[in-house]
C-alpha atoms as a PDB file:
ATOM      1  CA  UNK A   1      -7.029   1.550  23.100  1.00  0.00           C
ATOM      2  CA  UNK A   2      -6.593   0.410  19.814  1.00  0.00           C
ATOM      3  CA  UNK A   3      -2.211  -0.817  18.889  1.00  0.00           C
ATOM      4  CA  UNK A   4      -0.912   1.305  16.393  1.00  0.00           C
ATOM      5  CA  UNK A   5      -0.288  -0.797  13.173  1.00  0.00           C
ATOM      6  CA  UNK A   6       3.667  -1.020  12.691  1.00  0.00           C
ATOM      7  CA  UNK A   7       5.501  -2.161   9.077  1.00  0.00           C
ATOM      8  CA  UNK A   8       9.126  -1.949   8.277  1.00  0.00           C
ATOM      9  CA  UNK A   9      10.955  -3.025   5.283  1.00  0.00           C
ATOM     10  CA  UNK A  10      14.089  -2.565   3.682  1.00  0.00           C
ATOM     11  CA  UNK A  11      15.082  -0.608  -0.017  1.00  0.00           C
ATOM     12  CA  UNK A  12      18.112  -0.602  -1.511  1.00  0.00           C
ATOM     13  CA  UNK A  13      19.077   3.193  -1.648  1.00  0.00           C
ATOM     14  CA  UNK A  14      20.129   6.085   0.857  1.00  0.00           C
ATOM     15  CA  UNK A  15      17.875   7.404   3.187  1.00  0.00           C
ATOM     16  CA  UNK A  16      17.982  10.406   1.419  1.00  0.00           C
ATOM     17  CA  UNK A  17      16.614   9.268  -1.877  1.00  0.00           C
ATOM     18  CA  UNK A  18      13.902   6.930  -0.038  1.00  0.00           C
ATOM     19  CA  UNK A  19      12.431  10.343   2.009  1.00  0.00           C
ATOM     20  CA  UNK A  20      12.577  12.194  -1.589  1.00  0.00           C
ATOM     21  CA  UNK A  21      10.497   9.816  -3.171  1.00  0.00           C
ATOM     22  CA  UNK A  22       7.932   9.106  -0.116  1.00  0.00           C
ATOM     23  CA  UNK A  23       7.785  13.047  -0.326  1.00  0.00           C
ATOM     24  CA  UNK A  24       8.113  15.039  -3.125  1.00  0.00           C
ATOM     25  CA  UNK A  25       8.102  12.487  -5.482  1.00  0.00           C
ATOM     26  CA  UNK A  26       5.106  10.776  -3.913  1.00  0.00           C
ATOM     27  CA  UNK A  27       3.083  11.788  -7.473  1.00  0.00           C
ATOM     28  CA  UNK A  28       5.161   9.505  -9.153  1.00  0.00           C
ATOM     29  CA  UNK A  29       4.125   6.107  -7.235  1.00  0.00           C
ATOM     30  CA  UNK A  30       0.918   6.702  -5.168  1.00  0.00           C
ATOM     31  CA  UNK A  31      -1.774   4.876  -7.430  1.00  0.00           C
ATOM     32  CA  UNK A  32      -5.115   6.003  -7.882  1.00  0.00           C
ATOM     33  CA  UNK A  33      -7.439   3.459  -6.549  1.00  0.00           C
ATOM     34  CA  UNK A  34      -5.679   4.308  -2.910  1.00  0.00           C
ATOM     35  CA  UNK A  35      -7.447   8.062  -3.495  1.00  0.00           C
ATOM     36  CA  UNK A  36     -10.748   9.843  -3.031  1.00  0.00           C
ATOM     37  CA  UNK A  37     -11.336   9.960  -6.459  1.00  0.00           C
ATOM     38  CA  UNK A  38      -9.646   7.393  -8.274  1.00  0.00           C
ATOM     39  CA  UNK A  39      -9.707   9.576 -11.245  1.00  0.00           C
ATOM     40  CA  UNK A  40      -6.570   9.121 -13.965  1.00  0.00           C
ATOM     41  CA  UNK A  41      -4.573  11.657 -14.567  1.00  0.00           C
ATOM     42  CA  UNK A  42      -4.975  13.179 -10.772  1.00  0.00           C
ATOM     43  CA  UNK A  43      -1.390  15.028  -9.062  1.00  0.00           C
ATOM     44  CA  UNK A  44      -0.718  13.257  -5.448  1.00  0.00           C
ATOM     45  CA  UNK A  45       1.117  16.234  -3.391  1.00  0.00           C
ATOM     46  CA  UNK A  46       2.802  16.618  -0.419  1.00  0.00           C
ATOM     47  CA  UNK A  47       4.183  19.779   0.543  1.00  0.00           C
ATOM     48  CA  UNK A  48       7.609  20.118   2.111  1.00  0.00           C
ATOM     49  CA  UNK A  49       7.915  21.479   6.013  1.00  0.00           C
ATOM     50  CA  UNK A  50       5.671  21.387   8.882  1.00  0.00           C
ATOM     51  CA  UNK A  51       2.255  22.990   8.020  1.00  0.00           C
ATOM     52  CA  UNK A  52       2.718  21.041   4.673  1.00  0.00           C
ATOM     53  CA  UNK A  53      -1.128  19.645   2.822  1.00  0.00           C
ATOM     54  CA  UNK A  54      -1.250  16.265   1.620  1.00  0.00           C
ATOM     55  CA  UNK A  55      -3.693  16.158  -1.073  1.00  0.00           C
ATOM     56  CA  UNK A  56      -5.008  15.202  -4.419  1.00  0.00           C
ATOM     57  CA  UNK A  57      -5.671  17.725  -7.255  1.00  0.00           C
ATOM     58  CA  UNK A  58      -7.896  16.220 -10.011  1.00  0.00           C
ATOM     59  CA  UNK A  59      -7.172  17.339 -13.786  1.00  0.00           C
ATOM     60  CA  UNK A  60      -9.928  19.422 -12.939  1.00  0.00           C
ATOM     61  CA  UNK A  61      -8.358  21.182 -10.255  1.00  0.00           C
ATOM     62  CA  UNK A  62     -10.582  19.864  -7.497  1.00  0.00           C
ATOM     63  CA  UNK A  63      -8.858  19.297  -4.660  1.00  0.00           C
ATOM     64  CA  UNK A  64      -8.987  16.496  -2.144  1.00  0.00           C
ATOM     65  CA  UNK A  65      -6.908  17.591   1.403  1.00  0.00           C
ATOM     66  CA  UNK A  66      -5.575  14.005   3.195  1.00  0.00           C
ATOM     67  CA  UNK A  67      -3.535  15.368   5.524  1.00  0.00           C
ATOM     68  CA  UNK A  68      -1.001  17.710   6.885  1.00  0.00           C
ATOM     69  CA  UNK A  69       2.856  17.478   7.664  1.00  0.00           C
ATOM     70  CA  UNK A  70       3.674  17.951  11.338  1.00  0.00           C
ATOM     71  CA  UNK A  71       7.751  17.071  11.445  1.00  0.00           C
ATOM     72  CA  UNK A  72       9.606  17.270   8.757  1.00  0.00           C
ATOM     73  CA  UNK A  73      12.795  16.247   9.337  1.00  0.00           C
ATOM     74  CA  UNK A  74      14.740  14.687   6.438  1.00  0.00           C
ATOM     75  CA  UNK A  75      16.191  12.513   5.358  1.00  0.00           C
ATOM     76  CA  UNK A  76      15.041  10.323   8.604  1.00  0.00           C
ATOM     77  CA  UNK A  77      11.777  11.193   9.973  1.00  0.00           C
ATOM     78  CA  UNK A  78       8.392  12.333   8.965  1.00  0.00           C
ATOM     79  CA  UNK A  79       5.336  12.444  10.000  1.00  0.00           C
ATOM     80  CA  UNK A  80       1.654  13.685   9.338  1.00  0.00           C
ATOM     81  CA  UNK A  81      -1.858  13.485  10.572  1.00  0.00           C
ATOM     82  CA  UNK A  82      -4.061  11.691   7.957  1.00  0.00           C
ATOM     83  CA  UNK A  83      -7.528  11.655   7.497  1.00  0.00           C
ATOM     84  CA  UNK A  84      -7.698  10.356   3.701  1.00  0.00           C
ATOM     85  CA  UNK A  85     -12.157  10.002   3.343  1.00  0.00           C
ATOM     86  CA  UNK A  86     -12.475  11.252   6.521  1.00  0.00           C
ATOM     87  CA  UNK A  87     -12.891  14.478   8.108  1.00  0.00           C
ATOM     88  CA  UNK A  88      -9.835  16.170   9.451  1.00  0.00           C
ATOM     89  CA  UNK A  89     -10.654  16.299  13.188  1.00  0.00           C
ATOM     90  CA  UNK A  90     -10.673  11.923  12.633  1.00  0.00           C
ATOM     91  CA  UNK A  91      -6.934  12.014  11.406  1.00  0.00           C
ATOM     92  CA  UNK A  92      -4.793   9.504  12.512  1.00  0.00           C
ATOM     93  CA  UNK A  93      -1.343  10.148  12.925  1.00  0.00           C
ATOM     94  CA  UNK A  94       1.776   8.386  10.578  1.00  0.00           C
ATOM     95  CA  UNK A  95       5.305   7.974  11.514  1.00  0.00           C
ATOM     96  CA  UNK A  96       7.877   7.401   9.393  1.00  0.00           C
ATOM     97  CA  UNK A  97      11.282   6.880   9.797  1.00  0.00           C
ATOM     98  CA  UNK A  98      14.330   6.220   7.327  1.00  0.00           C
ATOM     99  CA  UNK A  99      17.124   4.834   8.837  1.00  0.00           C
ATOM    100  CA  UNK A 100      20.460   4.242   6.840  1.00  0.00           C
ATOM    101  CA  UNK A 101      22.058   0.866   6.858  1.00  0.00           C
ATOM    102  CA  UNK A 102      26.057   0.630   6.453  1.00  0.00           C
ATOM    103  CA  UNK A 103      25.490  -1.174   3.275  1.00  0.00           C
ATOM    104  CA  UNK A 104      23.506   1.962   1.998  1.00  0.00           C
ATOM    105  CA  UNK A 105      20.412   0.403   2.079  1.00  0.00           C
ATOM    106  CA  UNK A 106      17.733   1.870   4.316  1.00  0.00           C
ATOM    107  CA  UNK A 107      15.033   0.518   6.808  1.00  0.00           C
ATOM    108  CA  UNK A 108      11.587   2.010   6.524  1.00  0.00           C
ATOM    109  CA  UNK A 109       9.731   1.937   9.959  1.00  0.00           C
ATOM    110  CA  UNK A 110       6.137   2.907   9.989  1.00  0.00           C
ATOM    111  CA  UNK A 111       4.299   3.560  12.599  1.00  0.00           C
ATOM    112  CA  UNK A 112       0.223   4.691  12.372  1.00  0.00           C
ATOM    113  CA  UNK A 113      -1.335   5.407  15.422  1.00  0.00           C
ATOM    114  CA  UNK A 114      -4.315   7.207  16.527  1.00  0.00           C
ATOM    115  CA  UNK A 115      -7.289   5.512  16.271  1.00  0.00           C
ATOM    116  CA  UNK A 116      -8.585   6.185  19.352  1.00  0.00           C
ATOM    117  CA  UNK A 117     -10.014   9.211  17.839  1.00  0.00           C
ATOM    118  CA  UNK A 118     -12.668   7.096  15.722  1.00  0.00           C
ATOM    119  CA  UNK A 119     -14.366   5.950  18.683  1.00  0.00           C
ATOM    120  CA  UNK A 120     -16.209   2.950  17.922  1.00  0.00           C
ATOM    121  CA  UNK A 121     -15.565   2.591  14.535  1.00  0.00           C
ATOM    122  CA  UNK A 122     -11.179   2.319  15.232  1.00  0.00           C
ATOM    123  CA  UNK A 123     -10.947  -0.988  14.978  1.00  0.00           C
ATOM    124  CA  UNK A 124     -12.779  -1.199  11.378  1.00  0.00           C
ATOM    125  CA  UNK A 125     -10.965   1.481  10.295  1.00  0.00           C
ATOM    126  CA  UNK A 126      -7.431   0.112  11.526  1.00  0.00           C
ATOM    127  CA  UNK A 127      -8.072  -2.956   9.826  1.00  0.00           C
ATOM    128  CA  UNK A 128      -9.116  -0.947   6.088  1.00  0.00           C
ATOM    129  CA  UNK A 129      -6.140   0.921   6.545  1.00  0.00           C
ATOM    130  CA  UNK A 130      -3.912  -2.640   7.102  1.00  0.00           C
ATOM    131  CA  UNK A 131      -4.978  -3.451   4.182  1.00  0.00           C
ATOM    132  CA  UNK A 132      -4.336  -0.246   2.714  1.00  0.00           C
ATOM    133  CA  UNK A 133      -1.236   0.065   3.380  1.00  0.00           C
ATOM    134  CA  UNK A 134      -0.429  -3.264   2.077  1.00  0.00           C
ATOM    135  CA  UNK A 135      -1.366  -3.121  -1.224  1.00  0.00           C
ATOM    136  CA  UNK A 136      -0.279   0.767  -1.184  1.00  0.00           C
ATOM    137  CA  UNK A 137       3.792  -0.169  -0.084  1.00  0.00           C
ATOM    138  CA  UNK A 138       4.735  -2.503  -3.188  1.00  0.00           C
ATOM    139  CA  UNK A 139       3.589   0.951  -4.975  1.00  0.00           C
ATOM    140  CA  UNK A 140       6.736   2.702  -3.116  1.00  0.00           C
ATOM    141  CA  UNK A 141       8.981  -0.180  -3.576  1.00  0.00           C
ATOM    142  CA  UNK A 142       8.389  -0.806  -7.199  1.00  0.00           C
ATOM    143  CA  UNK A 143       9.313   2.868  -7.380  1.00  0.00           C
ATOM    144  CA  UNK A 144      13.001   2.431  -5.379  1.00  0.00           C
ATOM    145  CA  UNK A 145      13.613  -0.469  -7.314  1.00  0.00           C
ATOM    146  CA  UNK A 146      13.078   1.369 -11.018  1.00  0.00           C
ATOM    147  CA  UNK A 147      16.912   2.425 -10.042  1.00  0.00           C
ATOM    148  CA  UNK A 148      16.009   6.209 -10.478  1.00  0.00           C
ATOM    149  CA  UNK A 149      18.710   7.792  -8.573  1.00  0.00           C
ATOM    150  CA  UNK A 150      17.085  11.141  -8.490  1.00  0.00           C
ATOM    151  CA  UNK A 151      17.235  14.025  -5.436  1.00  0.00           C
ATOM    152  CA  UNK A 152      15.182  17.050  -4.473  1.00  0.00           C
ATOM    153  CA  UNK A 153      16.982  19.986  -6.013  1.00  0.00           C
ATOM    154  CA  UNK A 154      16.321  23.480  -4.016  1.00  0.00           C
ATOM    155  CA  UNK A 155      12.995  24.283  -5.927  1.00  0.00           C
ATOM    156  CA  UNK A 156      11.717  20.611  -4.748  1.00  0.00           C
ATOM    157  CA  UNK A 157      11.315  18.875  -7.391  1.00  0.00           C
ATOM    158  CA  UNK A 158      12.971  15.214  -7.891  1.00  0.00           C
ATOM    159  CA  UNK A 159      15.998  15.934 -10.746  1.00  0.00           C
ATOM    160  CA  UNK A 160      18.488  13.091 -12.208  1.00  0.00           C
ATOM    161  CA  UNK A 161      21.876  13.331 -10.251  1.00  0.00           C
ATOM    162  CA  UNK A 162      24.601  11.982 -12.595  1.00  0.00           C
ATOM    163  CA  UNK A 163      24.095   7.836 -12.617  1.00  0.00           C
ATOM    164  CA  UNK A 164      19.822   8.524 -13.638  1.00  0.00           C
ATOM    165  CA  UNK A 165      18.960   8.800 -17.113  1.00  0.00           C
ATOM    166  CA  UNK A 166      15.593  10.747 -17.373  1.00  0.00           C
ATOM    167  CA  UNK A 167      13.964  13.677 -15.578  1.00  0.00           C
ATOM    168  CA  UNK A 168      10.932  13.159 -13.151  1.00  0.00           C
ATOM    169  CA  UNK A 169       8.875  15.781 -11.674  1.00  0.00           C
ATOM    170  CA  UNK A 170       6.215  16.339  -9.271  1.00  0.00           C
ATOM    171  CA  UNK A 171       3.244  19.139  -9.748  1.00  0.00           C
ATOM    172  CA  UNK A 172       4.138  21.973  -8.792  1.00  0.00           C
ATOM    173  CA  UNK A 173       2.093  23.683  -5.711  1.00  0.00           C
ATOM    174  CA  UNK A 174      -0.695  26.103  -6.413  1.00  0.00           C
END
């Protein structure tokens, strides 16, 4: 069996502001070299709820599924099967859970596991996705430290509450 890879890491802002932008405002930090594509100009998605596609949409419309939500439980826990360039019955599964410090920062614990269902190839592909995920995290914490105070209004899009000073919204779903 191959060990799950584990990261955790702390940003300075609530748990609920670190789940909105690892979710719906995941458009505004994923890169595009860390996508099938790497095309400019591409929306990064993830839908809210279990059931929810992860996916890139290219300016052509061409979509690229990654994955698929299976708990959605904010603002401390989510998690998804991912199978980003491969095919879906490969995916791994992510875990990821926010948990609120008394100083109002928040711990980010990940946890991606699975890779028994690669077969022979899980440890090459554990190791790719190591490396993945640590060029693909300073992404995410670049985006926490930009100070945007936003929050996912009802219609789930990221909107300024009263300290942010600009509007920032994802693509909206097909």
């Amino acid at each position: 069996m191959t060990a799950p890879l584990r990261m955790s890491f702390d940003v300075d802002c609530s748990a609920e502001h670190a789940f909105a932008v690892w979710t719906t405002g995941i458009g505004m930090w994923w890169p595009a070299d860390h996508t099938v594509t790497g095309e400019a100009g591409l929306d990064v998605v993830m839908q809210s709820g279990v059931g929810g596609r992860i996916y890139e949409r290219t300016p052509a419309g061409v979509e690229h599924d990654w994955g698929e939500v299976t708990v959605w439980n904010p603002p401390t826990r989510l998690v998804y099967l991912w199978h980003l360039r491969r095919d879906r019955s490969d995916a791994t599964e992510v875990e990821i859970r926010f948990v609120a410090a008394a100083s109002g920062a928040t711990r980010i614990e990940i946890e991606h596991r699975g890779w028994e269902r690669l077969g022979s190839a899980a440890d090459q592909w554990r190791d790719q996705n190591r490396a993945g995920w640590q060029t693909l995290l300073p992404h995410f914490q670049a985006m926490i430290a930009k100070g945007d105070r936003s929050h996912v209004s009802d219609q789930g899009r990221l909107v300024p509450d009263q300290s942010a000073g600009r509007r920032r919204e994802r693509a909206p779903d097909p």
